[in-house]
N, C-alpha and C. Protein backbone atom coordinates (compact mmCIF):
# COMPACT_ATOMS: atom_id res chain seq x y z
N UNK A 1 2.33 23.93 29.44
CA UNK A 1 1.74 23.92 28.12
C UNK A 1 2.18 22.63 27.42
N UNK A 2 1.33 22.11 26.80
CA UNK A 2 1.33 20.45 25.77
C UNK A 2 0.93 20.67 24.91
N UNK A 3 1.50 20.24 23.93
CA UNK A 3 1.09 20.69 22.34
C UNK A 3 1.09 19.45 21.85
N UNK A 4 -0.45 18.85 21.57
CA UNK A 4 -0.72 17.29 20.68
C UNK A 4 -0.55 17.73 18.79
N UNK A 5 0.38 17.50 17.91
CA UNK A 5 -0.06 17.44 16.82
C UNK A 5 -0.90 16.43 16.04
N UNK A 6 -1.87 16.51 15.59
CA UNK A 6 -2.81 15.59 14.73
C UNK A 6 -3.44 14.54 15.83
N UNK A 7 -4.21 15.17 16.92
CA UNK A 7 -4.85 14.55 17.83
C UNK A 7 -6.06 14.25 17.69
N UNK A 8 -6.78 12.74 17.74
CA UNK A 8 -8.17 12.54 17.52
C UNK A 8 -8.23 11.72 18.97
N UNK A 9 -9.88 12.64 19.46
CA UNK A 9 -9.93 12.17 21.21
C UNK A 9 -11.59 11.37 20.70
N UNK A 10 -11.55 10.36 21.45
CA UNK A 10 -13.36 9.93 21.25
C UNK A 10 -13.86 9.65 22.73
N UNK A 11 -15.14 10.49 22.95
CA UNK A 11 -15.68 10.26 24.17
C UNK A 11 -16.85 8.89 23.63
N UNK A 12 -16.80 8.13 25.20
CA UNK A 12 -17.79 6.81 25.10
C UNK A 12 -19.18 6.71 26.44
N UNK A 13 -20.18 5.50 25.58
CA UNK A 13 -20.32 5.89 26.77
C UNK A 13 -20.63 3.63 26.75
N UNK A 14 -21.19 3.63 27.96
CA UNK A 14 -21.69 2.43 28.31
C UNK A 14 -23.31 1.77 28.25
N UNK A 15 -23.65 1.23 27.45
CA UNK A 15 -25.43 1.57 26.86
C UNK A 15 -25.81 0.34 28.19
N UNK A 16 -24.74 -0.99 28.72
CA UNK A 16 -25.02 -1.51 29.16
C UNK A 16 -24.25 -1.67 30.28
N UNK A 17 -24.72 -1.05 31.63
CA UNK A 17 -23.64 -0.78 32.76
C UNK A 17 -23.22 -2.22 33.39
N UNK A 18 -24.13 -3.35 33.34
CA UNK A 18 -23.45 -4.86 33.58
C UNK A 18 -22.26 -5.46 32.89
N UNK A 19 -21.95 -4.55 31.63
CA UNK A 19 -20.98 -5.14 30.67
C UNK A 19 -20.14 -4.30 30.50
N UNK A 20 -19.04 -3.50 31.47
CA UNK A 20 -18.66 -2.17 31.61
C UNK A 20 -17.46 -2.39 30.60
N UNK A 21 -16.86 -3.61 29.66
CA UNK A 21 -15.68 -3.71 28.90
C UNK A 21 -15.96 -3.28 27.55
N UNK A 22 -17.65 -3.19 27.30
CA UNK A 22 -17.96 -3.25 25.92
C UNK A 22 -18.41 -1.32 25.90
N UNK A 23 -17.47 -0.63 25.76
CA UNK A 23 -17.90 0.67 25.59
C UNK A 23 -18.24 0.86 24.48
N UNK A 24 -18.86 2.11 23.65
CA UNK A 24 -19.44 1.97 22.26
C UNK A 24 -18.88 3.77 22.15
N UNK A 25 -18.14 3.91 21.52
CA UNK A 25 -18.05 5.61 20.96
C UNK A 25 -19.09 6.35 20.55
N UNK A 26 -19.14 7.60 21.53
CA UNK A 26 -20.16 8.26 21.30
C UNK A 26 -19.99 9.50 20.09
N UNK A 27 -18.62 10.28 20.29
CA UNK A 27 -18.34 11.67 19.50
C UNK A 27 -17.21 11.38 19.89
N UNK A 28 -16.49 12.21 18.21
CA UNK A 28 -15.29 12.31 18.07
C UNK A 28 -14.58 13.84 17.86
N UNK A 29 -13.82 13.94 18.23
CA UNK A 29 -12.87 14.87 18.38
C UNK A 29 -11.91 15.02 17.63
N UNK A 30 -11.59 15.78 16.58
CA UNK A 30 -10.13 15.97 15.86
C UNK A 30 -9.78 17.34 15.56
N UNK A 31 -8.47 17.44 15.63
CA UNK A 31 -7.77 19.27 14.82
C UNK A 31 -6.50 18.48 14.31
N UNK A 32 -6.15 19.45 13.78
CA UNK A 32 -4.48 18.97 13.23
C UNK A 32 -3.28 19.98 14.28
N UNK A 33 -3.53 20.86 15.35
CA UNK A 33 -2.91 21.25 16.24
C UNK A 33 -3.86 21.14 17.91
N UNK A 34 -3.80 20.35 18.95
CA UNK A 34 -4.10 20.95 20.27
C UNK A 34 -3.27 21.40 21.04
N UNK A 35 -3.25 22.36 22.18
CA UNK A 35 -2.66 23.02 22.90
C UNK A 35 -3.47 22.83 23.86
N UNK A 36 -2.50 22.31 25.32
CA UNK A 36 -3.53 22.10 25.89
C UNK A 36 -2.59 23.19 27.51
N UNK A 37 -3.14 23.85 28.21
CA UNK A 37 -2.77 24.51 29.06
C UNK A 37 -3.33 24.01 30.58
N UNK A 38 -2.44 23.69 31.35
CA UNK A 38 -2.79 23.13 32.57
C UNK A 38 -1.99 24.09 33.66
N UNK A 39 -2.96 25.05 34.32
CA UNK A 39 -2.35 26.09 35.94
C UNK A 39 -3.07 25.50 36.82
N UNK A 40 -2.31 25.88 37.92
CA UNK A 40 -3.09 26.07 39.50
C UNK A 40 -3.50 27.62 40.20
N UNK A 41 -4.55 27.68 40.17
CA UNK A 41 -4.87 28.83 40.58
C UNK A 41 -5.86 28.54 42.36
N UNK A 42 -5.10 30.23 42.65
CA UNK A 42 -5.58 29.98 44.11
C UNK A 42 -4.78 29.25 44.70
N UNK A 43 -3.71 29.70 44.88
CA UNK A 43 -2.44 28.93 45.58
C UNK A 43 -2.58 29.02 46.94
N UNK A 44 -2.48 28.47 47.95
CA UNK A 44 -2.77 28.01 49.11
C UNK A 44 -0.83 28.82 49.94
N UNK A 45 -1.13 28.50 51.06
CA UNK A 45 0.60 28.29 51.41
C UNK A 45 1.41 26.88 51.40
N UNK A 46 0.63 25.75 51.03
CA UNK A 46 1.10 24.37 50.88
C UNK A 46 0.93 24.48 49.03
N UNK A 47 1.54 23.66 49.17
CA UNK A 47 1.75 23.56 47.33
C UNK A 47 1.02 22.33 47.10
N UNK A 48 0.26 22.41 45.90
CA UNK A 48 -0.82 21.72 45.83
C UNK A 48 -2.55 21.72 46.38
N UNK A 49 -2.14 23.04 46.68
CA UNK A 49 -3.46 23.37 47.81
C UNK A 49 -4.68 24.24 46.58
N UNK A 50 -4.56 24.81 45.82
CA UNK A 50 -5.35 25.46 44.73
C UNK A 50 -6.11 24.21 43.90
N UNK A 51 -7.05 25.18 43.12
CA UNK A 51 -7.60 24.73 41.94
C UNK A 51 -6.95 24.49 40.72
N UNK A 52 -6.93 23.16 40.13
CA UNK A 52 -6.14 23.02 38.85
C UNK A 52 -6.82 23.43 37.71
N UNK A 53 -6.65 23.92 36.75
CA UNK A 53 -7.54 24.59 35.48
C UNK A 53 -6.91 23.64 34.52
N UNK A 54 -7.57 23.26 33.14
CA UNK A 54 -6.97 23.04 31.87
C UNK A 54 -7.89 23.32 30.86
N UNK A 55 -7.06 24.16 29.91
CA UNK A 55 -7.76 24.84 29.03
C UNK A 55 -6.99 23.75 27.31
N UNK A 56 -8.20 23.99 26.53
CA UNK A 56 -8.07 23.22 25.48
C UNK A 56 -7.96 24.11 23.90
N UNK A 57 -6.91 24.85 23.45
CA UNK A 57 -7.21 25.22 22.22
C UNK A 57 -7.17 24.49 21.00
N UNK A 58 -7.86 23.98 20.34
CA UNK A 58 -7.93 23.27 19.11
C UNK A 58 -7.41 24.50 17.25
N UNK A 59 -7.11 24.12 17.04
CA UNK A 59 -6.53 24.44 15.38
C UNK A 59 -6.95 23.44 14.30
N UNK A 60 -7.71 23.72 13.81
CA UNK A 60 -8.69 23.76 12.13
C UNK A 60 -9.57 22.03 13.18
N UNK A 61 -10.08 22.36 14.36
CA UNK A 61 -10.48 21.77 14.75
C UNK A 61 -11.91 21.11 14.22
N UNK A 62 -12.57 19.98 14.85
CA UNK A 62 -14.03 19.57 14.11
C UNK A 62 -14.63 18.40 15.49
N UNK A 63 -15.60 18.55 15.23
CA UNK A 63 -16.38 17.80 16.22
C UNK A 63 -17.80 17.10 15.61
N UNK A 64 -17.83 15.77 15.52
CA UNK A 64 -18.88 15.22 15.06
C UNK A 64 -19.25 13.80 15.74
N UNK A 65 -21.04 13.38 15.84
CA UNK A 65 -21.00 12.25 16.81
C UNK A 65 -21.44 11.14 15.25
N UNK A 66 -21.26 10.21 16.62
CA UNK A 66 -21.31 8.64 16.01
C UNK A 66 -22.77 8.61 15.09
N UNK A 67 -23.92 9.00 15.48
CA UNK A 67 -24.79 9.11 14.65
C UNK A 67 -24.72 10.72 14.08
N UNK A 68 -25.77 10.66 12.90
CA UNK A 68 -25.84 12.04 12.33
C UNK A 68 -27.30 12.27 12.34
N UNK A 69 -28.33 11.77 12.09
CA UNK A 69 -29.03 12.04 12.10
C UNK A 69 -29.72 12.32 13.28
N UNK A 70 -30.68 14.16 12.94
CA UNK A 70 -30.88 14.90 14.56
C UNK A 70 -29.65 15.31 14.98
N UNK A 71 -28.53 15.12 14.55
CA UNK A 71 -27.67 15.25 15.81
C UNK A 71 -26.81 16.97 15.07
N UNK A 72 -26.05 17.09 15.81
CA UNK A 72 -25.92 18.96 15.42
C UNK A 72 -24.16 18.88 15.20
N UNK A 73 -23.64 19.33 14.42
CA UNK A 73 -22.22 19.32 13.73
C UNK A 73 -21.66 20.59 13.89
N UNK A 74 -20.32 21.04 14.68
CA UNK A 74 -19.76 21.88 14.62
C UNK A 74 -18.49 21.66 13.97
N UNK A 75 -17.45 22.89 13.89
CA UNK A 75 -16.10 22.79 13.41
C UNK A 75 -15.40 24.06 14.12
């Protein structure tokens, strides 16, 4: 378990794949608590042999993209 306080994440993307340095932010990500939970499930008899999971809980979380207009706003 990882606990980020006052974490802002921004996903990007690349409008021009020849110019892969110039990324442009697509949506942003913020809460004032994340918790982030990382297991292995389906344990094998070698260690490291399962599926890794990570789960994301956000607190007074919000999600909004780079443009607004058309575009759909949660919290």
């Amino acid at each position: 378990m990882v606990v980020l306080k006052g974490p802002t994440i921004e996903t990007i993307e690349r409008p021009d794949p020849s110019q892969p340095r110039l990324p442009r932010p697509q949506r942003f990500y913020t809460a004032s608590e994340a918790v982030i939970y990382i297991e292995q499930r389906g344990k094998g008899e070698q260690r490291g042999t399962g599926k890794v999971y990570m789960t994301i809980h956000l607190e007074d979380g919000l999600k909004f993209p780079r443009a607004f207009q058309g575009a759909i706003q949660a919290g």
